[in-house]
Protein backbone atom coordinates (compact mmCIF):
# COMPACT_ATOMS: atom_id res chain seq x y z
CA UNK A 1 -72.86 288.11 -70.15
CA UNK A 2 -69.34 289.16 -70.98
CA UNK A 3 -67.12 286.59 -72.05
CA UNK A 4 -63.57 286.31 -71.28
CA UNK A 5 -60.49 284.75 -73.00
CA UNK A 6 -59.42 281.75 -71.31
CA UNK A 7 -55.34 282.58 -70.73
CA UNK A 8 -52.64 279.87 -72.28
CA UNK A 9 -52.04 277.84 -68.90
CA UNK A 10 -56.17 278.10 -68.75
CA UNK A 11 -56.26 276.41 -71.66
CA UNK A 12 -53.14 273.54 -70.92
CA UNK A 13 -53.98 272.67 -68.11
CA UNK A 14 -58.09 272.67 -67.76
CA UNK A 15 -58.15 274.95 -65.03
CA UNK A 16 -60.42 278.07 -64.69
CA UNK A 17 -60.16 281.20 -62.66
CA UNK A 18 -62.22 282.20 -60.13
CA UNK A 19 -63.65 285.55 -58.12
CA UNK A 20 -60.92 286.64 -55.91
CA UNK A 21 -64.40 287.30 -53.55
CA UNK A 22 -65.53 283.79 -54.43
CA UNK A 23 -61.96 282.61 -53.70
CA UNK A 24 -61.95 283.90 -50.30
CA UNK A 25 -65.12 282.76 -48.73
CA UNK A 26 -64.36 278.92 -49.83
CA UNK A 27 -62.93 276.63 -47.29
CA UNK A 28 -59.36 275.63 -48.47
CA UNK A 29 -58.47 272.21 -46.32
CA UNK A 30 -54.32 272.19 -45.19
CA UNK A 31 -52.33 269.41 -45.88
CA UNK A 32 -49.05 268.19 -44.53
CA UNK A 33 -46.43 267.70 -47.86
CA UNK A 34 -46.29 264.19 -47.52
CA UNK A 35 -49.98 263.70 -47.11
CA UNK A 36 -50.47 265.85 -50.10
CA UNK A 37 -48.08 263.40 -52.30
CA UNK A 38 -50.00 260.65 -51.24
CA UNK A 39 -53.71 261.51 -51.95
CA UNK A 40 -55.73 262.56 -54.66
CA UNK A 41 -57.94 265.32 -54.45
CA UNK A 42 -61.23 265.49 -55.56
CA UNK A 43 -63.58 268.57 -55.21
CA UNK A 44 -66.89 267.13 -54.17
CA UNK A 45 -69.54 269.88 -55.06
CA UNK A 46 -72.31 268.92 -52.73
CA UNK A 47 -70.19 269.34 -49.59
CA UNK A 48 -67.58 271.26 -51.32
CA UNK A 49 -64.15 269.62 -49.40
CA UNK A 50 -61.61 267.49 -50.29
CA UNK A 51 -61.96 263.66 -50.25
CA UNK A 52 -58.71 261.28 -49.92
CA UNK A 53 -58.87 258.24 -52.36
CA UNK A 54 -56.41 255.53 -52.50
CA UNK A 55 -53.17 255.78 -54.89
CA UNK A 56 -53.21 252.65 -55.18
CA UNK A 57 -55.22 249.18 -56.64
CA UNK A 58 -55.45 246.89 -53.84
CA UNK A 59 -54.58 244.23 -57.06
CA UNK A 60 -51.35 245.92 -58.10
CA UNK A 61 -47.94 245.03 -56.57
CA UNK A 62 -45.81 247.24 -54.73
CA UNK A 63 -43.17 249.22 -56.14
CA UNK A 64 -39.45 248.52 -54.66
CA UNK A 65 -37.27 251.79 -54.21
CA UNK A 66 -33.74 251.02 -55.73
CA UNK A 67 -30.31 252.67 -55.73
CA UNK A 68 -28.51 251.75 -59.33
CA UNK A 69 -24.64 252.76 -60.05
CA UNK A 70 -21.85 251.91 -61.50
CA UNK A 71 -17.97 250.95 -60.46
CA UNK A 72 -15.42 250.18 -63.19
CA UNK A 73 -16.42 246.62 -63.50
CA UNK A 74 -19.93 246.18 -62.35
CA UNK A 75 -23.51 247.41 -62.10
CA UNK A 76 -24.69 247.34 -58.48
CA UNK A 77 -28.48 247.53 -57.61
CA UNK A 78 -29.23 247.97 -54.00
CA UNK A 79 -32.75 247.84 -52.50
CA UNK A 80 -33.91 247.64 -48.85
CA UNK A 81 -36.63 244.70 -48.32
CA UNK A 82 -36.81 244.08 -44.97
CA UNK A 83 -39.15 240.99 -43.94
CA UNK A 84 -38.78 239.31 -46.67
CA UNK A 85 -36.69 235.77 -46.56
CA UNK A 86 -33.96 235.35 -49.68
CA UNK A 87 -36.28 232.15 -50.63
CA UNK A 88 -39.14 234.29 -50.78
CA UNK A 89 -37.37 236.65 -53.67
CA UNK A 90 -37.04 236.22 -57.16
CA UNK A 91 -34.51 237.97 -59.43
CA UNK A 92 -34.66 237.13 -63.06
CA UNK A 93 -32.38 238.35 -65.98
CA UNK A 94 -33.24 239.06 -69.36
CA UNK A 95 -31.51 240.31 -72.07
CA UNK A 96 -31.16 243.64 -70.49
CA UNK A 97 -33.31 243.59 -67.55
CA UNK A 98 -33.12 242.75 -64.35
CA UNK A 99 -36.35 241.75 -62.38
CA UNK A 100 -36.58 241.84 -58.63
CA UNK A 101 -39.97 239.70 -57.29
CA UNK A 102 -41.05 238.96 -53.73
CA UNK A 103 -43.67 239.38 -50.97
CA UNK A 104 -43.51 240.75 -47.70
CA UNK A 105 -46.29 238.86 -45.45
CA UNK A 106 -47.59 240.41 -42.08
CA UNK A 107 -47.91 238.32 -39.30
CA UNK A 108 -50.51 239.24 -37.79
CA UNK A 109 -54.27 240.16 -38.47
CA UNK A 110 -55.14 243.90 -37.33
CA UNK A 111 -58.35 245.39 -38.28
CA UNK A 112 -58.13 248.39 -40.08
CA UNK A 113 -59.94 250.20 -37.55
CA UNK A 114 -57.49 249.69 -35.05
CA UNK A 115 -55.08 251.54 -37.02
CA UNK A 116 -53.71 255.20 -36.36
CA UNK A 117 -51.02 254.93 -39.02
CA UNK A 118 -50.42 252.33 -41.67
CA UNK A 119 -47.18 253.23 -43.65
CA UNK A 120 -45.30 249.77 -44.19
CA UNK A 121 -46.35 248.25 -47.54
CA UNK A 122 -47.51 244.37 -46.98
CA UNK A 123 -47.73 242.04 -49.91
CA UNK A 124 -46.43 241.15 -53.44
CA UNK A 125 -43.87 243.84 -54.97
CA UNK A 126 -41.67 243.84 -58.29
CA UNK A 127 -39.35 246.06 -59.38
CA UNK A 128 -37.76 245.70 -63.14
CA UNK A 129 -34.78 247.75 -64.16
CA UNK A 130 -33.20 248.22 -67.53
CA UNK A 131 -29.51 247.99 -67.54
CA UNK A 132 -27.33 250.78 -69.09
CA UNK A 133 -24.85 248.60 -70.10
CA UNK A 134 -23.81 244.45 -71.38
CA UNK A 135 -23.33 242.44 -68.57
CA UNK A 136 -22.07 239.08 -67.79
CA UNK A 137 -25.27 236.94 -66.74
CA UNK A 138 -23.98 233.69 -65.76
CA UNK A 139 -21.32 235.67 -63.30
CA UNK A 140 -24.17 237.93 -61.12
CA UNK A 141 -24.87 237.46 -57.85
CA UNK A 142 -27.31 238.25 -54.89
CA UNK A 143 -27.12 238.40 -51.91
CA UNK A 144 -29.32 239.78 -48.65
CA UNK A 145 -27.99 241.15 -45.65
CA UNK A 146 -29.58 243.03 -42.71
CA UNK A 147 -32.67 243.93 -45.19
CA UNK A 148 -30.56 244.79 -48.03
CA UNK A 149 -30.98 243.58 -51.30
CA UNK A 150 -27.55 243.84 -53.70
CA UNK A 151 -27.02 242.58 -56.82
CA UNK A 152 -23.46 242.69 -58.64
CA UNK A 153 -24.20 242.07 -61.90
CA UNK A 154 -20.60 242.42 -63.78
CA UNK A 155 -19.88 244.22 -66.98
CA UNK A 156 -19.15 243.21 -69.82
CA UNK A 157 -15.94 243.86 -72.21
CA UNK A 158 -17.48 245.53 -74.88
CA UNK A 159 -14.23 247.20 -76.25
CA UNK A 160 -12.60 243.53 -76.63
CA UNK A 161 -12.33 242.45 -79.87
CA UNK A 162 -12.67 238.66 -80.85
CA UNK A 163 -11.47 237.81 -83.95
CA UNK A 164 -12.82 234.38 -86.09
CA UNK A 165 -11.13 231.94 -87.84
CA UNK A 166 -12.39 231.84 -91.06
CA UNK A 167 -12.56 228.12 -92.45
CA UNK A 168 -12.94 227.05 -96.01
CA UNK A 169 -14.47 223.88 -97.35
């Protein structure tokens, strides 16, 4: 049997190449984009298709999507949580992160069955985002409106100088 080297992206990434005849007669499933981003696929070799398995642990929380900038005097962080009740949130601050907390709770009991499409995200989600710059703490605020989250967290003066006394005994 003739051996052949394996070529550089062969060896990177794991992958082998096979018979352009081989290639051919194998069923290749298609995928819309979106459903390819959210599955991973797995070659089963008894049946030899694609199975879809879950992204996800059913123990981990969700994952907020954010918007961060900047103006001249504040961070902003904007995130769209819509269900959720401003008591039901918690945002934390520390040092220099801020931590978003929550849970969005479904009303009503459907069995998955039942389903045809199940996009929305139900349960506990976090989000934590490091801060590019100082800010002033004890001066942010939060507020939620129409399903979106903002938080004005302003900046600190980092180019102001304070100068000490300096007393001696």
């Amino acid at each position: 049997m003739l051996k052949t080297k394996k070529s550089f992206f062969e060896r990177v990434t794991g992958a082998t190449s096979i018979d352009q005849d081989e290639a051919n007669n194998r069923p290749m499933p298609i995928y819309a984009e979106r459903e390819e981003e959210e599955m991973i696929m797995r070659n089963e070799p008894q049946h030899n298709v694609f199975v879809e398995e879950e992204n996800f642990s059913a123990t981990s929380d969700g994952q907020l999507t954010i918007d961060v900038y900047q103006t001249d005097t504040e961070i902003v962080i904007k995130s769209t949580i819509a269900g959720v009740k401003p008591e039901d949130l918690d945002v934390s601050i520390n040092n220099d992160m801020v931590t978003i907390k929550g849970e969005r709770k479904n009303d009503e009991a459907v069995n998955p069955e039942n389903y045809y499409y199940q996009e929305c995200y139900w349960g506990g989600f976090s989000r934590s985002v490091v801060l590019p710059v100082d800010i002033i703490s004890d001066k942010a605020e939060a507020s939620l409106k129409n399903g979106i989250l903002t938080i004005r967290l302003p900046k600190a003066d980092t180019t102001k100088i304070k100068r000490l006394q300096v007393r001696g005994f």
